[in-house]
Protein backbone atom coordinates (compact mmCIF):
# COMPACT_ATOMS: atom_id res chain seq x y z
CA UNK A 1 -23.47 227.03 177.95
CA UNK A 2 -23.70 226.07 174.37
CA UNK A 3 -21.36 223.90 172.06
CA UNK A 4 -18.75 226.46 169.82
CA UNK A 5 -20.12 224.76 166.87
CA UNK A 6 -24.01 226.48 167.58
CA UNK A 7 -22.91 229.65 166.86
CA UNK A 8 -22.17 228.80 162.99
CA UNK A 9 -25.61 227.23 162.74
CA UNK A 10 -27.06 230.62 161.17
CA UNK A 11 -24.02 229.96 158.16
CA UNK A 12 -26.12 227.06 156.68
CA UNK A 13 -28.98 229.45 155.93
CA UNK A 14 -26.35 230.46 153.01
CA UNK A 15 -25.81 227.08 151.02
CA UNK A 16 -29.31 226.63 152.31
CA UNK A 17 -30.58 229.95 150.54
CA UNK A 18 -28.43 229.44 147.45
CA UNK A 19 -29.94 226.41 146.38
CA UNK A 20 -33.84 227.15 147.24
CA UNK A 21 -33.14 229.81 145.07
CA UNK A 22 -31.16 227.81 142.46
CA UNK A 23 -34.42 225.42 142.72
CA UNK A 24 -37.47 227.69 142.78
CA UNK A 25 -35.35 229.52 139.45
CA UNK A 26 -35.33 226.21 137.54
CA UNK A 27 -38.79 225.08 138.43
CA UNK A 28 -40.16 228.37 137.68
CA UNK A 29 -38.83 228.48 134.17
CA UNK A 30 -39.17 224.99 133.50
CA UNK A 31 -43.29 226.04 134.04
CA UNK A 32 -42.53 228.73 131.48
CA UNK A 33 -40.68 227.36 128.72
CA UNK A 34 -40.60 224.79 125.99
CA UNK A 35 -37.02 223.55 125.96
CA UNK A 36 -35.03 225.75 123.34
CA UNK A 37 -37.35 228.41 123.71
CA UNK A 38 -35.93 232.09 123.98
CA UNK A 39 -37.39 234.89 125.17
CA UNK A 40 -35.41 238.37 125.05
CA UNK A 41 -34.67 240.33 128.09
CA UNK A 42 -32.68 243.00 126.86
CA UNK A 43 -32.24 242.83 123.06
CA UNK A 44 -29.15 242.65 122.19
CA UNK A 45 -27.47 241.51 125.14
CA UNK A 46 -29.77 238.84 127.49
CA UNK A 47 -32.56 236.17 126.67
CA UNK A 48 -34.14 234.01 128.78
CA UNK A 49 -33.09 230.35 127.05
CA UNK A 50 -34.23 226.35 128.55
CA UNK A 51 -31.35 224.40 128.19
CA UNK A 52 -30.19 221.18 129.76
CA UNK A 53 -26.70 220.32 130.10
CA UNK A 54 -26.13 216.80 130.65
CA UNK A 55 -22.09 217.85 130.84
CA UNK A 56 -20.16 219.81 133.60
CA UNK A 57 -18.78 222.77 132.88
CA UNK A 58 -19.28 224.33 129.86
CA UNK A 59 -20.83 221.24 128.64
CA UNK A 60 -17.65 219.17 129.17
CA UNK A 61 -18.27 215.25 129.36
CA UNK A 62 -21.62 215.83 127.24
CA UNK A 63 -21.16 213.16 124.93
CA UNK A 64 -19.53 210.95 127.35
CA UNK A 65 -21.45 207.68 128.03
CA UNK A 66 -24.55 208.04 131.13
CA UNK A 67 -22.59 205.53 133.27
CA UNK A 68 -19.74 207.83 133.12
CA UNK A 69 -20.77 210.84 133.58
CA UNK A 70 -23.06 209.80 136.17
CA UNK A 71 -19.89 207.96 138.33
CA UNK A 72 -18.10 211.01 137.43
CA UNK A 73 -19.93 213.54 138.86
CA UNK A 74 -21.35 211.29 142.06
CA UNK A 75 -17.87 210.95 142.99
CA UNK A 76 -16.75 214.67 142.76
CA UNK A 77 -19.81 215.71 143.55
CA UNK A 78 -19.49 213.85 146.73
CA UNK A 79 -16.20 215.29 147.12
CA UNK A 80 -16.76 218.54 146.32
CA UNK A 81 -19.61 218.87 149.04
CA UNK A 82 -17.57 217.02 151.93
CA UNK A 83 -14.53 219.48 151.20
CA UNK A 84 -16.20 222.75 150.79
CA UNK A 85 -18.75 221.55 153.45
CA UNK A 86 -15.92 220.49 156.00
CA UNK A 87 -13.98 223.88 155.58
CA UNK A 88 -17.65 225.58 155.64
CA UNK A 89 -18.21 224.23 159.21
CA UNK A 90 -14.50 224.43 160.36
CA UNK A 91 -14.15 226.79 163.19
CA UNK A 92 -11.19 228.63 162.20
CA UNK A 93 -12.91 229.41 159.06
CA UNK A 94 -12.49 233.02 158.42
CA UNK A 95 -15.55 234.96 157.47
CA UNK A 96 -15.17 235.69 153.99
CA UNK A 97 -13.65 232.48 153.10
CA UNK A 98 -17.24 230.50 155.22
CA UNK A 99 -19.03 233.08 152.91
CA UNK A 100 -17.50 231.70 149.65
CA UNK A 101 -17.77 228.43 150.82
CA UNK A 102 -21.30 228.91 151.77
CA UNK A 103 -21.70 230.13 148.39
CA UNK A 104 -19.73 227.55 146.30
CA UNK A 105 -21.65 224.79 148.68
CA UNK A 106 -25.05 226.22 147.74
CA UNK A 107 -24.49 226.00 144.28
CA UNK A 108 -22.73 222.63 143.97
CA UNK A 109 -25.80 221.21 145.62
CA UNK A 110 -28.55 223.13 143.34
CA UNK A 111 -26.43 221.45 140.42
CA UNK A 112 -26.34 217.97 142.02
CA UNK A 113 -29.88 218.11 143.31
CA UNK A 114 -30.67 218.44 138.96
CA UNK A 115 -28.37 215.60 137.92
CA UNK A 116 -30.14 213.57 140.42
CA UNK A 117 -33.64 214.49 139.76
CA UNK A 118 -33.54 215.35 135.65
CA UNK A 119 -30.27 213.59 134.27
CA UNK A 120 -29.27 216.89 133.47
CA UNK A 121 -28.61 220.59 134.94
CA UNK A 122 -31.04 223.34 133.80
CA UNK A 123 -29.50 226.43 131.90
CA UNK A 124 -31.39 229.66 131.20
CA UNK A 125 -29.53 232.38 131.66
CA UNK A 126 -28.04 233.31 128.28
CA UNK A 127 -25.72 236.85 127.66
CA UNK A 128 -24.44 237.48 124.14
CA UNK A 129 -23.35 240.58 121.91
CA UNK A 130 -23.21 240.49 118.19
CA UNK A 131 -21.42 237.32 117.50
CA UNK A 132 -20.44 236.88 120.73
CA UNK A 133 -22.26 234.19 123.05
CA UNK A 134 -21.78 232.87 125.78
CA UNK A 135 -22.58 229.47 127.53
CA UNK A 136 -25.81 229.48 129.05
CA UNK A 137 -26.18 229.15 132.91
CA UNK A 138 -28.09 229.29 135.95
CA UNK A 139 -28.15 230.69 139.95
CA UNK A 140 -25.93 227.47 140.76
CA UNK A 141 -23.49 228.17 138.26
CA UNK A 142 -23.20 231.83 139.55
CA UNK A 143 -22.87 231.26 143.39
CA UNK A 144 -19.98 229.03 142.51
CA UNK A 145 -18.64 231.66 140.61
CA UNK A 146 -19.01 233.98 142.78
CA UNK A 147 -18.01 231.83 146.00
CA UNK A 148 -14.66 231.12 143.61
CA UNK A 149 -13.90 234.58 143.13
CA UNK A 150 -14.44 235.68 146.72
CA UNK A 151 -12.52 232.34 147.63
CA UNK A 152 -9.72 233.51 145.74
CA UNK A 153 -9.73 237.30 147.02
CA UNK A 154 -9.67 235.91 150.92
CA UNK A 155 -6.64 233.36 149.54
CA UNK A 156 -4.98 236.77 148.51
CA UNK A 157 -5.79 238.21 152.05
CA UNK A 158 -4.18 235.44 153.63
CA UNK A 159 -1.02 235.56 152.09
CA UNK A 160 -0.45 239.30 152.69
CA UNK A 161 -1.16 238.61 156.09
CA UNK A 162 1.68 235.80 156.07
């Protein structure tokens, strides 16, 4: 008979997926583009942009110094991944909460895996209209998204349930 904990092997292809795909994205426009170069997808609206963000979130910490921001994000990087990865694994997990961990775990480690290897996390996808623009991002930045959204929709579950 095998171990309870087999059967959520097949879950790590998600984190697992996320990042490849957060990875082979990056490398594939870093072979592209000049950094600062745009190229329009949809006029108007989308544009393929290199960018490196040497911050967090929304560039946050950008200008702080490298020993910072490189402590900084080591140690809640760290934390982030034993957390969501912990709860990812747990057995009680409920589906859609292991799916938005899966997600959020993917994408935390596409990010890390750039501040380790380039100082810096690589941007490119860039959505504006008129005026408007927002902050550029990548495949890492949406799976978290996306894992924190579905996170909070199975938190919402939960607590009809209760």
């Amino acid at each position: 008979m095998k171990p309870a904990w087999t059967a959520r092997l097949p879950w790590l292809l998600l984190p697992l997926v996320a990042l490849g795909l957060d990875a082979w994205s990056k490398l594939a426009i870093l072979a592209r583009f000049q950094p600062g170069e745009v190229r329009a997808v949809i006029p108007g609206c989308f544009n393929l942009t290199l960018g490196f963000n040497p911050g967090a979130v929304f560039g946050s910490f950008a200008n702080a110094s490298d020993g910072l921001r490189t402590t900084l994000f080591l140690v809640v990087g760290l934390l982030a991944v034993l957390y969501f990865g912990y709860e990812f694994l747990k057995a009680s997990t409920p589906t859609l909460m292991r799916l938005s961990y899966g997600l959020i775990l993917g994408g935390a480690l596409g990010n890390s895996l750039d501040r380790v290897v380039r100082g810096s996390v690589v941007d490119f996808l860039d959505f504006y209209y008129g005026n408007w623009h927002y902050w550029t991002f990548n495949i890492a930045d949406c799976c978290i998204v996306v894992g924190a959204v579905l996170l909070g929709i199975a938190l919402l579950q939960q607590s009809r349930r209760s």
